[in-house]
N, C-alpha and C. Protein backbone atom coordinates (compact mmCIF):
# COMPACT_ATOMS: atom_id res chain seq x y z
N UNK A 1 0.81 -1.19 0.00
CA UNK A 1 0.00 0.00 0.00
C UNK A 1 0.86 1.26 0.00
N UNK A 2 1.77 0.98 0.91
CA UNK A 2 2.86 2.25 0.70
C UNK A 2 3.81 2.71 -0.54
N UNK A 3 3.94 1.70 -1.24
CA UNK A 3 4.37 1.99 -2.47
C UNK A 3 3.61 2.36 -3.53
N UNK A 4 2.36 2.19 -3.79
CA UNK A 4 1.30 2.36 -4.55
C UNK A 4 0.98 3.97 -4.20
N UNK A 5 0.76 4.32 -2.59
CA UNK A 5 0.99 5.52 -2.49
C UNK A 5 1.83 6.86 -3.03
N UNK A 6 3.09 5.88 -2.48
CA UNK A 6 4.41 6.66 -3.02
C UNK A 6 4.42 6.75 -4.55
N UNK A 7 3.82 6.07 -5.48
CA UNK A 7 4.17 6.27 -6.63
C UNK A 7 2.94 7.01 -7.28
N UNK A 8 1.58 7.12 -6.67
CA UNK A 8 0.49 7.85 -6.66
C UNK A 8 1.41 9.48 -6.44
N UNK A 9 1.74 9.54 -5.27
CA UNK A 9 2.52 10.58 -5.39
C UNK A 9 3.01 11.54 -6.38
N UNK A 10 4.10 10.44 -6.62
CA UNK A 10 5.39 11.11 -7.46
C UNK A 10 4.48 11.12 -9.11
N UNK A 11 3.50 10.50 -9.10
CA UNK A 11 2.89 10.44 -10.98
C UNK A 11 2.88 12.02 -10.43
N UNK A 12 1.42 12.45 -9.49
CA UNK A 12 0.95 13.31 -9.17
C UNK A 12 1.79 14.87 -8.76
N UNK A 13 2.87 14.79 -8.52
CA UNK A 13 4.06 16.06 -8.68
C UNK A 13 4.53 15.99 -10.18
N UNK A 14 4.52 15.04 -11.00
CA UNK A 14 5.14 15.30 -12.10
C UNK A 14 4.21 16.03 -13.25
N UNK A 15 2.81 15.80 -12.62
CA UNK A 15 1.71 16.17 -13.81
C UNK A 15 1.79 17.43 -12.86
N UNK A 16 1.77 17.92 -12.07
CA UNK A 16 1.70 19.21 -11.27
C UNK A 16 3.17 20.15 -12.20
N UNK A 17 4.39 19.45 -12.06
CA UNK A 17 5.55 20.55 -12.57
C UNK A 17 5.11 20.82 -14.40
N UNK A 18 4.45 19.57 -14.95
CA UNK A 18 4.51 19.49 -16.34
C UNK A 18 3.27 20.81 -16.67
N UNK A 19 2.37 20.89 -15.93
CA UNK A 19 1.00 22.13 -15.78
C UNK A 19 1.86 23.65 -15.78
N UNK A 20 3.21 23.36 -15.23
CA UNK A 20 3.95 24.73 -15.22
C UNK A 20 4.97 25.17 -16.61
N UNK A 21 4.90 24.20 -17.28
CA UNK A 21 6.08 24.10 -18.86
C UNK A 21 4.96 24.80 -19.36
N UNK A 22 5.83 25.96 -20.30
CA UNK A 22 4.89 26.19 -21.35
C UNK A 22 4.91 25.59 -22.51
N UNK A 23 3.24 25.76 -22.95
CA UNK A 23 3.31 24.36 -24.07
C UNK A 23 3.10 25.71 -25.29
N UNK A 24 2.40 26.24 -25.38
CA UNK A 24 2.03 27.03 -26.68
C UNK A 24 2.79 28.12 -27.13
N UNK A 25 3.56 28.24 -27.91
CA UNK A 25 4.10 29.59 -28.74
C UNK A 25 4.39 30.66 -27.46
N UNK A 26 3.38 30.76 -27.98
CA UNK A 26 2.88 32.14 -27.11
C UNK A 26 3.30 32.62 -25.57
N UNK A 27 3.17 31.02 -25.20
CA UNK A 27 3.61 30.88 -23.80
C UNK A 27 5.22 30.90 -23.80
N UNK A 28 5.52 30.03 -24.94
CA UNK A 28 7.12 30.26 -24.36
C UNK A 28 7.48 31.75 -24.76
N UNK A 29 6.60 32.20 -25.51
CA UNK A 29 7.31 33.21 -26.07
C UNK A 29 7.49 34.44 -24.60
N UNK A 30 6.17 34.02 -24.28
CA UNK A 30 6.13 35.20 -23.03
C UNK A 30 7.14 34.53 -21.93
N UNK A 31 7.38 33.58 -21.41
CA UNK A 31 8.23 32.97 -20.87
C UNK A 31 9.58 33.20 -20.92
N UNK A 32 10.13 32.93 -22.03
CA UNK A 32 11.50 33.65 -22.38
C UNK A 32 11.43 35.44 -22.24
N UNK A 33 10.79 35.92 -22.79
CA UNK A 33 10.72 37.26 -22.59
C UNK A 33 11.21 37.54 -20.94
N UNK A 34 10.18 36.87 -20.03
CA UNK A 34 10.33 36.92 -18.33
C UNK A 34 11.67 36.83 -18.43
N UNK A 35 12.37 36.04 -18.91
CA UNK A 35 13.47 35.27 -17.78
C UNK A 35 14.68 35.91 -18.86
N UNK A 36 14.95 36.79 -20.09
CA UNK A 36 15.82 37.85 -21.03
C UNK A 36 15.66 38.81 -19.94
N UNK A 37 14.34 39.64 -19.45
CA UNK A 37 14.28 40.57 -18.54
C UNK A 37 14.97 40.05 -17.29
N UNK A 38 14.98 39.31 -16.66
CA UNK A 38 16.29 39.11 -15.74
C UNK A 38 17.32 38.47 -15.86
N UNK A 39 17.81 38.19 -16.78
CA UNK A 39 18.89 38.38 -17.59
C UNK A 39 19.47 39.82 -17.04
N UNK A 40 18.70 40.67 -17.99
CA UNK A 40 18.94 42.20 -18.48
C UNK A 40 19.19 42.79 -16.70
N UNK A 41 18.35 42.68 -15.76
CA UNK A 41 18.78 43.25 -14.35
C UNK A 41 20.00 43.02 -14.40
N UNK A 42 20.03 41.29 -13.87
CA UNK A 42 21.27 40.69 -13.31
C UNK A 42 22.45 41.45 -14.26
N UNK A 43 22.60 41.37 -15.61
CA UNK A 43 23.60 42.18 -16.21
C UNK A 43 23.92 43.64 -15.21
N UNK A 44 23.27 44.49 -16.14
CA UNK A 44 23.35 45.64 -15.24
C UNK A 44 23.53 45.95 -13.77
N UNK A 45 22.97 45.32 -13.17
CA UNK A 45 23.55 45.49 -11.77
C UNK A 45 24.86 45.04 -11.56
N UNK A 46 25.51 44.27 -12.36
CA UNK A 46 26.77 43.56 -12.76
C UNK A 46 27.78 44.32 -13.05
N UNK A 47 27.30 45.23 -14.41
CA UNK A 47 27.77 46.79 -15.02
C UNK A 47 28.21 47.45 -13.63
N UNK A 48 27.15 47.72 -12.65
CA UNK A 48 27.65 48.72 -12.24
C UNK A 48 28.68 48.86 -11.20
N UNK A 49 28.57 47.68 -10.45
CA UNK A 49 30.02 46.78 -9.77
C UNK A 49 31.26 46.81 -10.63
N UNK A 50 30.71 46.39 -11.99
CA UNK A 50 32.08 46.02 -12.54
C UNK A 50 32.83 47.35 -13.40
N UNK A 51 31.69 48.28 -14.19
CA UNK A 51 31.72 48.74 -15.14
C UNK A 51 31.69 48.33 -16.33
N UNK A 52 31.60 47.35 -16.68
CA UNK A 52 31.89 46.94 -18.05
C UNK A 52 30.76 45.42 -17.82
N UNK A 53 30.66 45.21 -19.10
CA UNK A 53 29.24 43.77 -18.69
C UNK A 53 29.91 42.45 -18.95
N UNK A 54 30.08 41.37 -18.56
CA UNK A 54 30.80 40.09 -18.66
C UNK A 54 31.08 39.60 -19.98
N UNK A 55 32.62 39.42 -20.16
CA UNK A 55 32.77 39.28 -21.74
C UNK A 55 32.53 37.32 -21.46
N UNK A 56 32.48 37.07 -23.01
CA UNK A 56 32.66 36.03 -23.44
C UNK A 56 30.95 35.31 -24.00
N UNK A 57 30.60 33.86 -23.75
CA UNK A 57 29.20 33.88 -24.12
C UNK A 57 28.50 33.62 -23.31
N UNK A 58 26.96 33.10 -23.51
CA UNK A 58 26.54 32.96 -22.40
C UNK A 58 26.55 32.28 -21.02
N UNK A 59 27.53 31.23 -21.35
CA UNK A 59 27.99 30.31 -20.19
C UNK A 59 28.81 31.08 -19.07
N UNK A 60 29.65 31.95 -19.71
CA UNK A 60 30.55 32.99 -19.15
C UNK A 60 29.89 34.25 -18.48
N UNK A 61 28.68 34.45 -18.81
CA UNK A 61 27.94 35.52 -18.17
C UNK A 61 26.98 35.05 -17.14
N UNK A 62 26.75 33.65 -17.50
CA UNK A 62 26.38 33.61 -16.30
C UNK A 62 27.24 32.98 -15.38
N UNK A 63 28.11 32.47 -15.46
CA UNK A 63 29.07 32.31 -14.24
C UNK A 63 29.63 33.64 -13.33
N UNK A 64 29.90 34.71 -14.28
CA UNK A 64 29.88 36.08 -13.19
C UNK A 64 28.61 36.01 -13.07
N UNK A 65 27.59 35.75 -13.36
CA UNK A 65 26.28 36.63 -12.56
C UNK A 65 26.17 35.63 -11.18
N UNK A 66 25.70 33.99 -11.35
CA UNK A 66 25.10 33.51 -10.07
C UNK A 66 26.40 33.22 -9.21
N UNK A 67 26.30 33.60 -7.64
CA UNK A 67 24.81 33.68 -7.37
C UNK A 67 24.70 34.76 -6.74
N UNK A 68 25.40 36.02 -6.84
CA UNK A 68 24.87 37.27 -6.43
C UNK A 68 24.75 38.30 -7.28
N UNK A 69 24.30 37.55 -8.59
CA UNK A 69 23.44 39.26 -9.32
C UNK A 69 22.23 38.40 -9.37
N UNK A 70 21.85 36.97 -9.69
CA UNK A 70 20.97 36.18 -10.27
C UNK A 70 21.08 34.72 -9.69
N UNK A 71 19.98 34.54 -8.62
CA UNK A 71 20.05 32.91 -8.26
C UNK A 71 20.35 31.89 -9.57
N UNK A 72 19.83 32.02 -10.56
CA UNK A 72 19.71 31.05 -11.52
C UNK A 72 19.59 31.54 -12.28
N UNK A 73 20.27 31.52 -13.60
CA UNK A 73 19.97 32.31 -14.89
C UNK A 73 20.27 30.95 -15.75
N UNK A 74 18.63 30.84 -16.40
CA UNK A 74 18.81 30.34 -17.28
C UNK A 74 20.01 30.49 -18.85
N UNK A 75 20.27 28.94 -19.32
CA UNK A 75 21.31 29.63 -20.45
C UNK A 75 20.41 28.69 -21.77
N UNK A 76 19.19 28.55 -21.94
CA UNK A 76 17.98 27.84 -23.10
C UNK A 76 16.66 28.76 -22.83
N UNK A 77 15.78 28.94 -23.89
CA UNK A 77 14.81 29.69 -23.83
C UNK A 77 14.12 28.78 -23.51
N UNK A 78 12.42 29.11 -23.73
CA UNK A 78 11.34 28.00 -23.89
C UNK A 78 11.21 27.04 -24.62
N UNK A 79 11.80 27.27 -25.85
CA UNK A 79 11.49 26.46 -26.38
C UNK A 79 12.97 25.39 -26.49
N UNK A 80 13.85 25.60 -25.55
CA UNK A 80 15.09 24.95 -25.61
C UNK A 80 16.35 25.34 -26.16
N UNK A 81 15.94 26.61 -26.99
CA UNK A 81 17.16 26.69 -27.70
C UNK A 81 18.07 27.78 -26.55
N UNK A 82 20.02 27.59 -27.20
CA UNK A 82 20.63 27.79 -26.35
C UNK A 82 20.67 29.50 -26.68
N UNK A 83 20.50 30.50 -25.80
CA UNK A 83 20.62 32.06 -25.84
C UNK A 83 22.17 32.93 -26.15
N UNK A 84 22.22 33.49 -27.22
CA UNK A 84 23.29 34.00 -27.70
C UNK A 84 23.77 35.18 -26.92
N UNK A 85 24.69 35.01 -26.25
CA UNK A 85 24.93 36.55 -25.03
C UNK A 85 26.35 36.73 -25.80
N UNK A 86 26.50 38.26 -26.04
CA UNK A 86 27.96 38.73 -25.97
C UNK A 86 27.85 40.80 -25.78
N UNK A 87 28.88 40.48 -25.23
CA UNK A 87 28.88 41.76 -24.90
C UNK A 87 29.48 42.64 -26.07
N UNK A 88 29.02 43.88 -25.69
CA UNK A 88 29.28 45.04 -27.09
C UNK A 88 29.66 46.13 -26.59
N UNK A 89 30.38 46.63 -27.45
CA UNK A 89 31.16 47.95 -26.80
C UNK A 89 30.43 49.32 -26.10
N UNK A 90 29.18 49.22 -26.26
CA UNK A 90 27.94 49.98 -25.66
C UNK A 90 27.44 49.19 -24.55
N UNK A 91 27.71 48.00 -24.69
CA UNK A 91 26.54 47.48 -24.03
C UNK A 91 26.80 46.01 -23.92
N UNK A 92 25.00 45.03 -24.08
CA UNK A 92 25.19 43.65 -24.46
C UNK A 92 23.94 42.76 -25.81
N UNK A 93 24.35 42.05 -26.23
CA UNK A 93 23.07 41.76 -26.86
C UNK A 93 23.05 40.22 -26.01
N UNK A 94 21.49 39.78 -25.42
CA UNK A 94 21.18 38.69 -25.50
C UNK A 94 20.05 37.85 -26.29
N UNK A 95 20.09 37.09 -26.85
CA UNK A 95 19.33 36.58 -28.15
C UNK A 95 18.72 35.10 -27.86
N UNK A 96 17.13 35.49 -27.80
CA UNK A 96 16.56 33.71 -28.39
C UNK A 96 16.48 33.79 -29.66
N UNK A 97 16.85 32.81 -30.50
CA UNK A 97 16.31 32.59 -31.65
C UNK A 97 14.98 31.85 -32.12
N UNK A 98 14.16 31.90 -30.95
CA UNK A 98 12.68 31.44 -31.05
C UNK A 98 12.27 30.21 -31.73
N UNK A 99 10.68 29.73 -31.90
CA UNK A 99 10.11 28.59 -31.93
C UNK A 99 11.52 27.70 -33.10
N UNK A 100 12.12 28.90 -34.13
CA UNK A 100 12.20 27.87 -35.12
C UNK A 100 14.02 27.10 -34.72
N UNK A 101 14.01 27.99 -33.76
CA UNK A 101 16.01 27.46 -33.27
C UNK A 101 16.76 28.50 -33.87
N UNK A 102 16.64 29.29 -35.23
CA UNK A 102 17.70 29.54 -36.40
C UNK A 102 18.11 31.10 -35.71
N UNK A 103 19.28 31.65 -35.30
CA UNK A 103 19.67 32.47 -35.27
C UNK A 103 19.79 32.82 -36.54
N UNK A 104 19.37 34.47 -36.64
CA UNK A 104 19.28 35.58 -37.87
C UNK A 104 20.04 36.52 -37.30
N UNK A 105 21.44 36.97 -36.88
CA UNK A 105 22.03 38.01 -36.73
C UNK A 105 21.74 39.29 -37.79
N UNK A 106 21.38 39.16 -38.76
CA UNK A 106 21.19 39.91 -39.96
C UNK A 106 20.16 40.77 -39.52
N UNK A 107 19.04 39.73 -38.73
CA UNK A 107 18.10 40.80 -37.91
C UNK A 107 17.90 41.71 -37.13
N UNK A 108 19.19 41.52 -36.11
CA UNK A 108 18.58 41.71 -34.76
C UNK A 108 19.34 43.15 -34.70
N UNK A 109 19.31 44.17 -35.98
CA UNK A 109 19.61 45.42 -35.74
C UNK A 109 18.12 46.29 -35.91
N UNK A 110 16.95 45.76 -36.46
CA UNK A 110 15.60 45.83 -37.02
C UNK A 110 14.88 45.16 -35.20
N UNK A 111 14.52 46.94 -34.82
CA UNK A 111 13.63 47.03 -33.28
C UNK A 111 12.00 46.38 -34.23
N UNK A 112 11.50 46.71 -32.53
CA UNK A 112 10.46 46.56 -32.77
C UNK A 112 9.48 45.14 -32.59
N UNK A 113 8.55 45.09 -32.33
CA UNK A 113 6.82 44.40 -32.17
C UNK A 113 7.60 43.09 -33.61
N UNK A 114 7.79 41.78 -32.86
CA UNK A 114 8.09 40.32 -33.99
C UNK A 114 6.52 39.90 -34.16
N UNK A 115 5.79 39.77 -35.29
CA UNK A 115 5.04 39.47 -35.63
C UNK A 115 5.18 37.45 -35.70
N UNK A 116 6.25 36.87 -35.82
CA UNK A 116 6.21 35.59 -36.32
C UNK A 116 7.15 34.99 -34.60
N UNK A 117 6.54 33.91 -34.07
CA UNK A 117 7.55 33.07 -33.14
C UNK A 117 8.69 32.68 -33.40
N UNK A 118 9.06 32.80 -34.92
CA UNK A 118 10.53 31.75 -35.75
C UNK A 118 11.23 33.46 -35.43
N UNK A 119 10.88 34.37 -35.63
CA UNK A 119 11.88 35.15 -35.03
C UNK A 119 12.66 35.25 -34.04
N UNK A 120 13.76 35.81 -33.96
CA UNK A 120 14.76 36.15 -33.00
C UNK A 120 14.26 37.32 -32.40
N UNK A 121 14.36 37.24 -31.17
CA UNK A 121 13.81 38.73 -29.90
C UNK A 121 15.22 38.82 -29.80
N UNK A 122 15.52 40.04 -28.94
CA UNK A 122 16.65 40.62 -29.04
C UNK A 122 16.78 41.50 -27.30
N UNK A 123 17.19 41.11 -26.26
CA UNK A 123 17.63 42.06 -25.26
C UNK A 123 18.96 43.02 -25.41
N UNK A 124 18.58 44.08 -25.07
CA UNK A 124 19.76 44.82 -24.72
C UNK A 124 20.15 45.02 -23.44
N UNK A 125 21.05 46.16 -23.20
CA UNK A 125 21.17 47.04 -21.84
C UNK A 125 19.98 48.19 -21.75
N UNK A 126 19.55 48.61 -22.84
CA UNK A 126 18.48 49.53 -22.77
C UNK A 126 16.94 49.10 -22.32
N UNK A 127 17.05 47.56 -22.84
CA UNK A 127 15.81 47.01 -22.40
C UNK A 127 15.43 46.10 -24.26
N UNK A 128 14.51 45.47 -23.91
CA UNK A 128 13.71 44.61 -25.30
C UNK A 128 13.91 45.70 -26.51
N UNK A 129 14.59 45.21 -27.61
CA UNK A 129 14.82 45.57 -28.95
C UNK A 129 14.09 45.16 -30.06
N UNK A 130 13.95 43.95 -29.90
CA UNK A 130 13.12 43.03 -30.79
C UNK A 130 11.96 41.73 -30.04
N UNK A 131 11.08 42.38 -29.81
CA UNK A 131 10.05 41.05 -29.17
C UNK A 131 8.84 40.51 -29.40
N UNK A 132 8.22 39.19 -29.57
CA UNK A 132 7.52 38.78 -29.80
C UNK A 132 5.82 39.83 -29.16
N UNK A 133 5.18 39.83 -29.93
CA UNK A 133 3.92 40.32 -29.09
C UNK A 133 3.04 39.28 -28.39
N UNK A 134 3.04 39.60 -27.03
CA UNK A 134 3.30 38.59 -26.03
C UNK A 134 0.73 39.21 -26.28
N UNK A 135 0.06 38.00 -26.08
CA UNK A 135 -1.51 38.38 -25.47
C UNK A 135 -1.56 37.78 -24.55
């Protein structure tokens, strides 16, 4: 009986964490958006300790950030793909390349409202450059 329990359980936490994944576009899209915006803090507050924003890519930025600019900074969006961070002589760009995976660098100088999920969103130091329109 106790094992039947225990495994009643554990089905029952796993359908509980899986209710928290986003499943639709939309969701990851807004999802990643959340977690680029703290990104973008943890940077900057980083900046201003350091002056300058963490070179190298994203593995490297977040090793200066956690765990005192950012408990956990993700380094995959929603939909899995891995986030393009490098720093720039102004600043930083961090990049999902969205539902479809394909980084478009060609894009991500073109602001503004992404009409399509296969787009690339775009964080800066200034704040969202390029982002999905989140409903």
């Amino acid at each position: 009986m106790q094992t039947i329990l225990f495994i009643l359980t554990l089905v029952f936490s796993l359908v509980l964490e899986a209710g928290d994944v986003p499943q639709t576009d939309a969701e990851r899209a807004h999802a990643t958006a959340v977690e680029m915006q703290y990104w973008r803090i943890a940077l900057t507050a980083w900046q201003k300790d350091h002056h300058t924003f963490p070179q190298g890519n994203v593995d490297a930025a977040r090793a200066a950030l956690e765990p005192v600019y950012i408990n956990r900074a993700l380094t995959h969006d929603a939909w899995g793909n891995r986030y393009h961070y490098e720093a720039t002589e102004t600043g930083f760009l961090l990049v999902s390349a969205g539902a479809d995976g394909e980084l478009s660098p060609e894009s991500w100088s073109k602001q503004g409202e992404l009409t399509s999920h296969d787009d690339d969103a775009v964080m800066t130091h200034e704040g969202p450059a390029r982002f999905w329109k989140v409903q």
